[in-house]
PDB file of N, CA and C in Angstrom:
ATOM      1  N   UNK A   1      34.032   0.929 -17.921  1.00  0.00           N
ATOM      2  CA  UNK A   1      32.717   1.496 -17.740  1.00  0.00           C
ATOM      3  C   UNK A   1      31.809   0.413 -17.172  1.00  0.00           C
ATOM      4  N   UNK A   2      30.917   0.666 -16.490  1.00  0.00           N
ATOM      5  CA  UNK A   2      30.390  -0.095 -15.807  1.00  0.00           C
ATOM      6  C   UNK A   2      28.692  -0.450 -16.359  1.00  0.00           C
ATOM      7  N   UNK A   3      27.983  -1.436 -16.198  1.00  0.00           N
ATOM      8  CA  UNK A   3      26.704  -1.336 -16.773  1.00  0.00           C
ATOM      9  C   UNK A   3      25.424  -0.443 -16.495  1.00  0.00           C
ATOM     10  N   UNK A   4      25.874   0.060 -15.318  1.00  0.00           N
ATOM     11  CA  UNK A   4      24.798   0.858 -14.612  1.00  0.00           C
ATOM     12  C   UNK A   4      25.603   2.769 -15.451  1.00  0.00           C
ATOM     13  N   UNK A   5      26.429   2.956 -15.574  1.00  0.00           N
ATOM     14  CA  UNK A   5      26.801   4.075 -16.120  1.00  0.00           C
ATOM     15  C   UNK A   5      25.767   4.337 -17.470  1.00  0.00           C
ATOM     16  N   UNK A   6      25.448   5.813 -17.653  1.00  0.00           N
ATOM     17  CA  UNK A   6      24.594   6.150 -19.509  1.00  0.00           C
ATOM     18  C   UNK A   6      23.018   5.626 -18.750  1.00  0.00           C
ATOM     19  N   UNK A   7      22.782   5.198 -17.388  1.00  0.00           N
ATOM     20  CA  UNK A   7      21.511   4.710 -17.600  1.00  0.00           C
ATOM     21  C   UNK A   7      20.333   5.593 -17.708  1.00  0.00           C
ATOM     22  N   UNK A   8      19.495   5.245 -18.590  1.00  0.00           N
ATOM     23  CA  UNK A   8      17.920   6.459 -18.280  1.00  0.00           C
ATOM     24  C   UNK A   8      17.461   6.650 -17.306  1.00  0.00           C
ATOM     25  N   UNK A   9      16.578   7.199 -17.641  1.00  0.00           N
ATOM     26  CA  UNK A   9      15.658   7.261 -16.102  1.00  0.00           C
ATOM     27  C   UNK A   9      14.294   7.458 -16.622  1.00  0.00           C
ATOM     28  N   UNK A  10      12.970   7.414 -15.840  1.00  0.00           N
ATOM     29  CA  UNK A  10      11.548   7.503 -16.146  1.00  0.00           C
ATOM     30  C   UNK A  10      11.153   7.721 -14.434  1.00  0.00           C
ATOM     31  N   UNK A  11      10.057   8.887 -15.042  1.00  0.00           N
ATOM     32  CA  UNK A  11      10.053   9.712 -13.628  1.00  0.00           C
ATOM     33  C   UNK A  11       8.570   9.865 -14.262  1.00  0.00           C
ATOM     34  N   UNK A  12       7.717   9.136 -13.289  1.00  0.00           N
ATOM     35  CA  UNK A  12       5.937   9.274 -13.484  1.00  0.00           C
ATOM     36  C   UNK A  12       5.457   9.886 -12.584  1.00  0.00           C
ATOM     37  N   UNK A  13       4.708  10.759 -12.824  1.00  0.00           N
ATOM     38  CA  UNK A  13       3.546  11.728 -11.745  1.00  0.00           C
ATOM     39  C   UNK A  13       2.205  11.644 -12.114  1.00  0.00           C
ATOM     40  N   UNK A  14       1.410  10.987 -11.050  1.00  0.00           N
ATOM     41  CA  UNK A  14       0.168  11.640 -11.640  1.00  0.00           C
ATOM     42  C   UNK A  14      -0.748  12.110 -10.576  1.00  0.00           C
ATOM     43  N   UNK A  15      -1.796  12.820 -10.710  1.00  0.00           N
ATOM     44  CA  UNK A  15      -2.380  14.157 -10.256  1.00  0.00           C
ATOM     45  C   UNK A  15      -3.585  13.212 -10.219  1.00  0.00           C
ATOM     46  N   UNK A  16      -4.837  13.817  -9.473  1.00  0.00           N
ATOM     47  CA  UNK A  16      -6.199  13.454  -9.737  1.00  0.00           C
ATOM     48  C   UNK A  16      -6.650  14.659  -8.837  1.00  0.00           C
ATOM     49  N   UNK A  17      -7.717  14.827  -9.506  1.00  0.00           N
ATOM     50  CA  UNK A  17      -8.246  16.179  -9.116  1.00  0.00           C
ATOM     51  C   UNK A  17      -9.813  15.717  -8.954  1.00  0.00           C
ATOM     52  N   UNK A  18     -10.477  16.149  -8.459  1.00  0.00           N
ATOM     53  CA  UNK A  18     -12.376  15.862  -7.833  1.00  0.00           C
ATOM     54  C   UNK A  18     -13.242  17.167  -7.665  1.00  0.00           C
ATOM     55  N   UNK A  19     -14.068  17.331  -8.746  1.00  0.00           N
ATOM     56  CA  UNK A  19     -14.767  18.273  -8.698  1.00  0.00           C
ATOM     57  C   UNK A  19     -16.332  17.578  -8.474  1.00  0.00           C
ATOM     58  N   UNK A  20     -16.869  18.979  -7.524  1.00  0.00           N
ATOM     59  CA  UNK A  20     -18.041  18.016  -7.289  1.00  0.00           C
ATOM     60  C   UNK A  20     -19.035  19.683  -7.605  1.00  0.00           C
ATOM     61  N   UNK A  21     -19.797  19.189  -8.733  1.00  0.00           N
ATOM     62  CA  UNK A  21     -20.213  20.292  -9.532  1.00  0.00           C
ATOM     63  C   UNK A  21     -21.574  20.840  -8.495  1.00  0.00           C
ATOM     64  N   UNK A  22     -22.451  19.649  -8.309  1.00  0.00           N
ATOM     65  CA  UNK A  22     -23.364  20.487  -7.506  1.00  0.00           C
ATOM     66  C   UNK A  22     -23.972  20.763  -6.209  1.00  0.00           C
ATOM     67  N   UNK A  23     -22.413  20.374  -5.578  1.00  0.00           N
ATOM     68  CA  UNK A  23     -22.412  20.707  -3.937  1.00  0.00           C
ATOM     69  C   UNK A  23     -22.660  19.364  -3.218  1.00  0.00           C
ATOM     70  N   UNK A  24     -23.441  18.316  -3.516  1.00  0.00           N
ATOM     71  CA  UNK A  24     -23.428  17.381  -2.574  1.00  0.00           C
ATOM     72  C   UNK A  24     -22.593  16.905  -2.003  1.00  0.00           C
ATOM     73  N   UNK A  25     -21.790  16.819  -1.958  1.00  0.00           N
ATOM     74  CA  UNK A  25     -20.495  15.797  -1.367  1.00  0.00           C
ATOM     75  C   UNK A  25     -19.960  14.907  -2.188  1.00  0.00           C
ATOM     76  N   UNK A  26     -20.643  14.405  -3.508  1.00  0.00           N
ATOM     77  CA  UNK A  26     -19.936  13.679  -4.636  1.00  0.00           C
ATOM     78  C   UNK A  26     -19.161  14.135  -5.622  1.00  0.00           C
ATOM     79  N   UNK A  27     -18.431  13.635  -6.120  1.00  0.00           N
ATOM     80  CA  UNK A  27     -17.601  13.972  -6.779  1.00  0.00           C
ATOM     81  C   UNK A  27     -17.944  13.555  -8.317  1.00  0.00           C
ATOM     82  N   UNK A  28     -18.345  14.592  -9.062  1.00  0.00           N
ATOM     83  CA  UNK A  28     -18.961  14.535 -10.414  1.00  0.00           C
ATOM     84  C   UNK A  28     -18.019  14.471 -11.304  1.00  0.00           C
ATOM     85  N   UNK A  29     -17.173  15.300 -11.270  1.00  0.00           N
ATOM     86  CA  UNK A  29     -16.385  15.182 -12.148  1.00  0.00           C
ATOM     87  C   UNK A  29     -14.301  14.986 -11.369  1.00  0.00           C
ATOM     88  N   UNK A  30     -13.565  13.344 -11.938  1.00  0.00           N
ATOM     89  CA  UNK A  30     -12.728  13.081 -12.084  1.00  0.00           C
ATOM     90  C   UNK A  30     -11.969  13.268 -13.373  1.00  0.00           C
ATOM     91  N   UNK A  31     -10.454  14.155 -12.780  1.00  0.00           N
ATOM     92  CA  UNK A  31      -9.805  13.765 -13.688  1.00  0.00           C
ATOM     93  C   UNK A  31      -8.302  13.415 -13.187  1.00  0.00           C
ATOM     94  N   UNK A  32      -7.978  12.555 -14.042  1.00  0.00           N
ATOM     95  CA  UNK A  32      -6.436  12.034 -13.553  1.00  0.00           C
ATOM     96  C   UNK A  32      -5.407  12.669 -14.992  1.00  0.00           C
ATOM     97  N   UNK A  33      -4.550  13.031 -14.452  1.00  0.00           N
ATOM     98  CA  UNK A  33      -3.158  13.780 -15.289  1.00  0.00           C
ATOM     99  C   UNK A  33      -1.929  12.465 -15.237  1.00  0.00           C
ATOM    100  N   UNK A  34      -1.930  11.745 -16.118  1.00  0.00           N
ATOM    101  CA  UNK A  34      -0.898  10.890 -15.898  1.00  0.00           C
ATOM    102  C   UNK A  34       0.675  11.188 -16.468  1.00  0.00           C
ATOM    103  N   UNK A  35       1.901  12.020 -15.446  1.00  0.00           N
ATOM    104  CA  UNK A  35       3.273  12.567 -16.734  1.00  0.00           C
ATOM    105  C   UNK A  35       4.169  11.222 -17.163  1.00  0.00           C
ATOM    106  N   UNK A  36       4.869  11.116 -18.003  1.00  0.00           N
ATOM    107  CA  UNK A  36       5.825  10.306 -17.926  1.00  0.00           C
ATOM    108  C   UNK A  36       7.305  10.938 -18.845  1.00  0.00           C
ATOM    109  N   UNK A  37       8.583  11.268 -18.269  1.00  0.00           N
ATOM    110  CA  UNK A  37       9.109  11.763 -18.527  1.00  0.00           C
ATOM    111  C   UNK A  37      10.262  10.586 -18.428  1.00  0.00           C
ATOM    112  N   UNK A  38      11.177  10.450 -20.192  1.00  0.00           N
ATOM    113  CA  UNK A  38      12.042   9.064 -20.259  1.00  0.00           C
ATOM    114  C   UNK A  38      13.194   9.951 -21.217  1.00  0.00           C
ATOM    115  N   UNK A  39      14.101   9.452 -19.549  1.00  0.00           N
ATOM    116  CA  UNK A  39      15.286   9.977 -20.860  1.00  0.00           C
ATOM    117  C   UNK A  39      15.832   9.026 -20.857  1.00  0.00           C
ATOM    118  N   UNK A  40      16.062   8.465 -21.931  1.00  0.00           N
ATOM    119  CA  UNK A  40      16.625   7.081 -22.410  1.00  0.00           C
ATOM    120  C   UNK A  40      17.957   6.659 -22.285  1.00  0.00           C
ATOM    121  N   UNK A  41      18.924   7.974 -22.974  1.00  0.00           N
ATOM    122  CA  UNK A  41      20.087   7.983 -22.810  1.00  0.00           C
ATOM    123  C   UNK A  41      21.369   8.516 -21.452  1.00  0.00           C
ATOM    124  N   UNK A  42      20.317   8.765 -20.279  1.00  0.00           N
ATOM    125  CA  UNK A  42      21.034   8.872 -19.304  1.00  0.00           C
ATOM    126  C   UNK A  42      21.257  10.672 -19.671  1.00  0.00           C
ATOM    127  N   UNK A  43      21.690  11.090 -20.233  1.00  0.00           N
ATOM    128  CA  UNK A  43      22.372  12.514 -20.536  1.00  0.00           C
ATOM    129  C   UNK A  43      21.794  14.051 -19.487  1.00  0.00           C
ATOM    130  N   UNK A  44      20.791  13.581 -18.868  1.00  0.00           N
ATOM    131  CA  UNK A  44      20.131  14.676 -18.110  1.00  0.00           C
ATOM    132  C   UNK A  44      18.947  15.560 -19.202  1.00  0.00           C
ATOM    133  N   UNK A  45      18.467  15.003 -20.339  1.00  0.00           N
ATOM    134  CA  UNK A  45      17.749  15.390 -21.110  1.00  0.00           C
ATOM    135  C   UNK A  45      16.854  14.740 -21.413  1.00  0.00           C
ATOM    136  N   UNK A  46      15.073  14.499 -21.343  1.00  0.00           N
ATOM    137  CA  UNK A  46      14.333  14.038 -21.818  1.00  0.00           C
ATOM    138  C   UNK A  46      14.298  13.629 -23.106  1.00  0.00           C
ATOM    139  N   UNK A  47      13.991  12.661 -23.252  1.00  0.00           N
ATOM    140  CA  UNK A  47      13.892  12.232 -24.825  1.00  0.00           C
ATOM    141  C   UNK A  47      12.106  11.862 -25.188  1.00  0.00           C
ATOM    142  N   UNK A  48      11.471  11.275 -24.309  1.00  0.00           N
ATOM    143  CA  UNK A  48      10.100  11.076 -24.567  1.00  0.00           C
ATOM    144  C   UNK A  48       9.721  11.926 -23.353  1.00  0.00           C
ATOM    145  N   UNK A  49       8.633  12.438 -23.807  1.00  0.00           N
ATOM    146  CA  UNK A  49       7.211  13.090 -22.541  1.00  0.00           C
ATOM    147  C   UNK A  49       5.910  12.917 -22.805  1.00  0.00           C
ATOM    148  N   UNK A  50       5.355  12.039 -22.313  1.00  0.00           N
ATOM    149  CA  UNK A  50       3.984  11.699 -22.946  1.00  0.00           C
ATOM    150  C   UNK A  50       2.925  12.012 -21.550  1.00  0.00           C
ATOM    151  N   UNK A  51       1.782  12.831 -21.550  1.00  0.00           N
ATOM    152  CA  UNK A  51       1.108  13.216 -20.868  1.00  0.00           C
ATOM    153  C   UNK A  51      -0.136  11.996 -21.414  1.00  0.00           C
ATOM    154  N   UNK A  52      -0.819  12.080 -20.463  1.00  0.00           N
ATOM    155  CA  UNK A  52      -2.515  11.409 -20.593  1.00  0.00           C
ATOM    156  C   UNK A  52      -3.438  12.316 -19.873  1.00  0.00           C
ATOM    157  N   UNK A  53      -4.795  12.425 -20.138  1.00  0.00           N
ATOM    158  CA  UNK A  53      -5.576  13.223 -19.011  1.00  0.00           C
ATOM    159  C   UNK A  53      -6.747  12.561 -19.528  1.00  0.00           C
ATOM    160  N   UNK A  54      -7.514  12.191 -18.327  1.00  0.00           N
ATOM    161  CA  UNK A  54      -8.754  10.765 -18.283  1.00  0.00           C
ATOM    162  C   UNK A  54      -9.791  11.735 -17.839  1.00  0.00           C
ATOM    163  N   UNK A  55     -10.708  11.893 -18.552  1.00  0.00           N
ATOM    164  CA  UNK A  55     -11.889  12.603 -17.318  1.00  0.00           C
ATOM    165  C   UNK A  55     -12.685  11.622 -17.744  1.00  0.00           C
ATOM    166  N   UNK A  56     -13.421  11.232 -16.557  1.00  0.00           N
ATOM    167  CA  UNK A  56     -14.819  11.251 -16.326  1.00  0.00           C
ATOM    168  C   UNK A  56     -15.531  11.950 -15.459  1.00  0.00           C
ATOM    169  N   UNK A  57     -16.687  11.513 -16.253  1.00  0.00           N
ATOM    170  CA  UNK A  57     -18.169  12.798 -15.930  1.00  0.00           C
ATOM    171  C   UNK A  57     -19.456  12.107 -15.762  1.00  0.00           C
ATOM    172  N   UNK A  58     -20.014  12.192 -14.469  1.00  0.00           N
ATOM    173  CA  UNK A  58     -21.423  11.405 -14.268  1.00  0.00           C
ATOM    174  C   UNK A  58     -22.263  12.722 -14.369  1.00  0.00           C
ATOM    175  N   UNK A  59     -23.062  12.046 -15.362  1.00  0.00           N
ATOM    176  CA  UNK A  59     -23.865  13.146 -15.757  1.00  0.00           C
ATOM    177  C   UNK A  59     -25.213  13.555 -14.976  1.00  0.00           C
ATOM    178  N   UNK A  60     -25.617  12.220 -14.486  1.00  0.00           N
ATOM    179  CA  UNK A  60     -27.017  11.758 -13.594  1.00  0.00           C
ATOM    180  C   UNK A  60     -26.863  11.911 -12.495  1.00  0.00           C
ATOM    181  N   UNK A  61     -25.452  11.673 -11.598  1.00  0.00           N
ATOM    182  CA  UNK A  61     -25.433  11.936 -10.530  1.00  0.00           C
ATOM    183  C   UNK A  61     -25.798  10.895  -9.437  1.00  0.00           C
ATOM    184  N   UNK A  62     -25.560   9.643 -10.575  1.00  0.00           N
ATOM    185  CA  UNK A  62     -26.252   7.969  -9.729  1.00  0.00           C
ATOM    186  C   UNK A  62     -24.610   7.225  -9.523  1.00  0.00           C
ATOM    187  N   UNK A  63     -23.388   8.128  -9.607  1.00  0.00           N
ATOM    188  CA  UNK A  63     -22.212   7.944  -8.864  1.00  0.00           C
ATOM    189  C   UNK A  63     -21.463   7.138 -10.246  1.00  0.00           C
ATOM    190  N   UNK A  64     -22.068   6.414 -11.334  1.00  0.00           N
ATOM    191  CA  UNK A  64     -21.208   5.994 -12.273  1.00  0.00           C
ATOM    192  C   UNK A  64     -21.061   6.929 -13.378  1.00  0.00           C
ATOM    193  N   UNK A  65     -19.649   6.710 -13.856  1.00  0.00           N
ATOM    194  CA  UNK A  65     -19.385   7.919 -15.067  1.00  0.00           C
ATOM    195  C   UNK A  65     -20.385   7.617 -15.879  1.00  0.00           C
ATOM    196  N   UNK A  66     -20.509   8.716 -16.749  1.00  0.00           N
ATOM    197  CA  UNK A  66     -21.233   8.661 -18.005  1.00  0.00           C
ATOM    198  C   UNK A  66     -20.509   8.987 -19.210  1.00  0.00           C
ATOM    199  N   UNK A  67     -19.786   9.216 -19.336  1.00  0.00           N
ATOM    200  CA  UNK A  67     -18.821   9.936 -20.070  1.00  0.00           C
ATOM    201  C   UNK A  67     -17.316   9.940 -19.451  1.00  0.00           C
ATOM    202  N   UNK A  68     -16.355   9.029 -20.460  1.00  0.00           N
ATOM    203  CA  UNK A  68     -15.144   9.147 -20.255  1.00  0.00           C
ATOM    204  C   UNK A  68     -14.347   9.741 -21.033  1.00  0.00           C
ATOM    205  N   UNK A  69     -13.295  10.580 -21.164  1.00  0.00           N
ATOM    206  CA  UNK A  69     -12.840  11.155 -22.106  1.00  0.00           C
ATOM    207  C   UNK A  69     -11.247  11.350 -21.957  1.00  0.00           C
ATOM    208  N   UNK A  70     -10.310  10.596 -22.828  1.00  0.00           N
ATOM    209  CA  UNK A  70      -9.092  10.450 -22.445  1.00  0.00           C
ATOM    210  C   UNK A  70      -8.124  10.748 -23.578  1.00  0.00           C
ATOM    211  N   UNK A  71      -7.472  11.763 -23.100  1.00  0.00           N
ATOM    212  CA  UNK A  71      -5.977  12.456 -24.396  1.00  0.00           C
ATOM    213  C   UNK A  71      -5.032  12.360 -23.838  1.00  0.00           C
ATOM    214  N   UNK A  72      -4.305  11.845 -25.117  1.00  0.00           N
ATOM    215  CA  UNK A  72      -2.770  11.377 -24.955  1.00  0.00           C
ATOM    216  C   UNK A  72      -1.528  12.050 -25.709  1.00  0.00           C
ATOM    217  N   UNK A  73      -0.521  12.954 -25.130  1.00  0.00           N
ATOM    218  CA  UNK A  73      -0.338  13.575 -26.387  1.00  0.00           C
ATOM    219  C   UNK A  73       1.511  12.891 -25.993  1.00  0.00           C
ATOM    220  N   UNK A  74       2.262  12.647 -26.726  1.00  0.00           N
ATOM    221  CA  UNK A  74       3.619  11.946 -26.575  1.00  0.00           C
ATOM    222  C   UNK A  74       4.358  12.982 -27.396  1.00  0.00           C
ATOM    223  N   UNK A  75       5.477  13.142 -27.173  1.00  0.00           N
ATOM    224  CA  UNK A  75       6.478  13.984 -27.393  1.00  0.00           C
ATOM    225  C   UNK A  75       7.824  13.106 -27.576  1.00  0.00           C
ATOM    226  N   UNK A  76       8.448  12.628 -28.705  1.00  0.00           N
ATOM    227  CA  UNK A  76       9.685  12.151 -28.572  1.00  0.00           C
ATOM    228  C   UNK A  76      10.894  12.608 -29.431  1.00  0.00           C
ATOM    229  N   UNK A  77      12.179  13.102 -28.762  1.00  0.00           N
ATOM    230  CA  UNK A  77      13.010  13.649 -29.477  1.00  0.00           C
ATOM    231  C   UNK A  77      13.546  13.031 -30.164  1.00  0.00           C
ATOM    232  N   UNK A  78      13.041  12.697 -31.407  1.00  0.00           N
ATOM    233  CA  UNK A  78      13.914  12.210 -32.428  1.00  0.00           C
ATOM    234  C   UNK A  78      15.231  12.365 -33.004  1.00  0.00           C
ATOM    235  N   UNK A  79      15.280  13.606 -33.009  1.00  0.00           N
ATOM    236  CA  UNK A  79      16.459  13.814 -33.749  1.00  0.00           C
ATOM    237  C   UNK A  79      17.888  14.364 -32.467  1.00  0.00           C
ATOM    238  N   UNK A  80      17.190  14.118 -31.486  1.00  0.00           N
ATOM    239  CA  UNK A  80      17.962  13.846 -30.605  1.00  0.00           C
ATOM    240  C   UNK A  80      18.500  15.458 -29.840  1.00  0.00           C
ATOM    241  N   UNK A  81      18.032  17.034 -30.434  1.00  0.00           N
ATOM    242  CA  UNK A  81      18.630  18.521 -30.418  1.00  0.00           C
ATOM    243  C   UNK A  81      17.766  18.849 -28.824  1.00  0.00           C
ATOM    244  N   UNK A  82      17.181  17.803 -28.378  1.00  0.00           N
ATOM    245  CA  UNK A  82      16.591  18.837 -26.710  1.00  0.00           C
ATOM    246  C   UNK A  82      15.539  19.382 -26.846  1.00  0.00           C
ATOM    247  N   UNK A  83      14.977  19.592 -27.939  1.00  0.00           N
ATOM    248  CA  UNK A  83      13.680  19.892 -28.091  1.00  0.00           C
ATOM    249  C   UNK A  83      12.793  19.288 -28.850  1.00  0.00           C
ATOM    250  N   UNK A  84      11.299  19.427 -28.364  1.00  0.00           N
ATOM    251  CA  UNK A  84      10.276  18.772 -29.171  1.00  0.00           C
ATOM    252  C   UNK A  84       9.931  19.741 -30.219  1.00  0.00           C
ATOM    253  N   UNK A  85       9.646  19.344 -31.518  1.00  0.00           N
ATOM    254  CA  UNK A  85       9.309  19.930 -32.111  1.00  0.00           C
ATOM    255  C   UNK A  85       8.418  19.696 -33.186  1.00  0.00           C
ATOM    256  N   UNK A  86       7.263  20.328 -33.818  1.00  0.00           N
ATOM    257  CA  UNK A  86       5.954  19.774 -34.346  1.00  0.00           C
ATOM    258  C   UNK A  86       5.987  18.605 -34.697  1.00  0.00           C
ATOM    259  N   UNK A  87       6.677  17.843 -35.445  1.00  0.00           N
ATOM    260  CA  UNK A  87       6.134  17.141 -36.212  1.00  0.00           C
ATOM    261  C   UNK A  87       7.210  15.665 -35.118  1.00  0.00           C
ATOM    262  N   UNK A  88       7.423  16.063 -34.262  1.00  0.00           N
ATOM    263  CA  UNK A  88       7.931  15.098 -33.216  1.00  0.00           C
ATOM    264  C   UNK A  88       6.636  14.536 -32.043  1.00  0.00           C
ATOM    265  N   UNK A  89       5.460  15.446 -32.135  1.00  0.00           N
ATOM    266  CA  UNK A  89       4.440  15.505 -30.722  1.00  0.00           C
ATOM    267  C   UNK A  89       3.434  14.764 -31.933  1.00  0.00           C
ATOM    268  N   UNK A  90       2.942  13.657 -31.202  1.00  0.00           N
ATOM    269  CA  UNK A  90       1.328  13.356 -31.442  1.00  0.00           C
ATOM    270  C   UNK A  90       0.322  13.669 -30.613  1.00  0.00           C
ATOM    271  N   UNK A  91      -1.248  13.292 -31.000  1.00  0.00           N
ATOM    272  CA  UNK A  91      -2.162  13.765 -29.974  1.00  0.00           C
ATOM    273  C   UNK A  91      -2.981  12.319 -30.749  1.00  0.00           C
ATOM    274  N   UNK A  92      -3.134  11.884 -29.623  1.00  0.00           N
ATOM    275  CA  UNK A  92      -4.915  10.825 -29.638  1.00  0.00           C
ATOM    276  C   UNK A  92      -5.411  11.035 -28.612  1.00  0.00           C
ATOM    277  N   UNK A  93      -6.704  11.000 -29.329  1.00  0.00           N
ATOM    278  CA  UNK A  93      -7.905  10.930 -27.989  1.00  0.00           C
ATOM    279  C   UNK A  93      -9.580   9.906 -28.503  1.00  0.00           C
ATOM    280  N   UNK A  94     -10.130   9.817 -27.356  1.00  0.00           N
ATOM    281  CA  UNK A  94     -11.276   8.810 -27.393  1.00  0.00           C
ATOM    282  C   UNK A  94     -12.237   9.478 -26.344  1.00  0.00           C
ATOM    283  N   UNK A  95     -13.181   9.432 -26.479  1.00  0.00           N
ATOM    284  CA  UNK A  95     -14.449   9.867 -25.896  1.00  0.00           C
ATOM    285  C   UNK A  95     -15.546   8.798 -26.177  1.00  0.00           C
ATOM    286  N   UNK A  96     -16.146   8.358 -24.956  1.00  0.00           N
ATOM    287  CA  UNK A  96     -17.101   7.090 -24.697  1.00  0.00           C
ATOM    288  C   UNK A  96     -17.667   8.057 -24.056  1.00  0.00           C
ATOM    289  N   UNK A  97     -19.273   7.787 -24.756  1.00  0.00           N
ATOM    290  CA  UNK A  97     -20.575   7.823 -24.105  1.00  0.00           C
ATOM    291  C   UNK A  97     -21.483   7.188 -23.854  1.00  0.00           C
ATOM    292  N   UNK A  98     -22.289   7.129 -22.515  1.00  0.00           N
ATOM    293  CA  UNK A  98     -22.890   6.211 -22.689  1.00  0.00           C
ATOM    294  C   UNK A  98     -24.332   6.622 -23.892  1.00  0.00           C
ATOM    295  N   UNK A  99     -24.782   4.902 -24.177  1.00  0.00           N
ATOM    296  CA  UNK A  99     -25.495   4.897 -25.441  1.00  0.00           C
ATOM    297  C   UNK A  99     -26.968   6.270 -25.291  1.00  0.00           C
ATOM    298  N   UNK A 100     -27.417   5.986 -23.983  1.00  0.00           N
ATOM    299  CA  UNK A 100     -28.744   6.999 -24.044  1.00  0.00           C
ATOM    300  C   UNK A 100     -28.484   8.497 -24.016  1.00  0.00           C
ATOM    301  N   UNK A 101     -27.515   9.048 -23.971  1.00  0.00           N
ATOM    302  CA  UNK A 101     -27.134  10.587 -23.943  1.00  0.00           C
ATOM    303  C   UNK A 101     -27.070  11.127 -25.153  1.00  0.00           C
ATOM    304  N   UNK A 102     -26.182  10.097 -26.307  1.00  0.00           N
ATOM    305  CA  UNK A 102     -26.306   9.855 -27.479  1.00  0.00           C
ATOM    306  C   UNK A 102     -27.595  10.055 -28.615  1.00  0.00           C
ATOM    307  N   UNK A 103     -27.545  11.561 -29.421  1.00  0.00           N
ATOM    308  CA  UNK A 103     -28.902  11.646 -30.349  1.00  0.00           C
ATOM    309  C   UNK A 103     -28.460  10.714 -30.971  1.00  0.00           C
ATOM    310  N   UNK A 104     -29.894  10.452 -31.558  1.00  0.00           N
ATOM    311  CA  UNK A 104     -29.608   9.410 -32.754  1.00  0.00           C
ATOM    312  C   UNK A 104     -30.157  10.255 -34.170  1.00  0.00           C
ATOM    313  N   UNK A 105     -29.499  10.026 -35.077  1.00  0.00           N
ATOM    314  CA  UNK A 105     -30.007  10.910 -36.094  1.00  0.00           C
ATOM    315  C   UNK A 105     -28.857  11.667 -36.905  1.00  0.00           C
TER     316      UNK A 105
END
């Protein structure tokens, strides 16, 4: 058997999409879709799938985000059967604002 035989593979895509909410020509709202799909063991079956999705959002319209907001959700087959299943998937996420948008109170 050779060393390159059983090898994984990791196959990344990512997307970005540009919405420009109130017609000017800027682009208000970014978001990027980052996939990553790892099958570890070579077998033709995913073992991890972990998605990301990043938005930012300028709220003012002075071209810098104001708001970033990024979820991560990972999927890894543990037990090794081809499918993900609940308690195999996590989810984190984070949301930054900037400080003045922010009530205080």
């Amino acid at each position: 058997m050779s060393d390159t035989d059983n090898q994984g593979e990791i196959e990344v895509t990512v997307e970005t999409e540009y919405i420009d909410v109130d017609g000017d020509g800027v682009a208000d709202i970014v978001r990027e879709t980052t996939t990553t799909v790892i099958d570890v063991d070579g077998d033709g079956v995913p073992d991890i799938v972990q998605q990301t999705v990043t938005t930012a959002i300028d709220v003012d319209g002075d071209g810098e985000a104001d708001i970033i907001d990024q979820v991560t959700v990972t999927g890894v087959d543990v037990d090794g059967d081809g499918q993900l299943s609940d308690d195999e998937i996590t989810v984190e996420g984070t949301t930054m604002v900037r400080d003045d948008l922010v009530e205080e109170g």
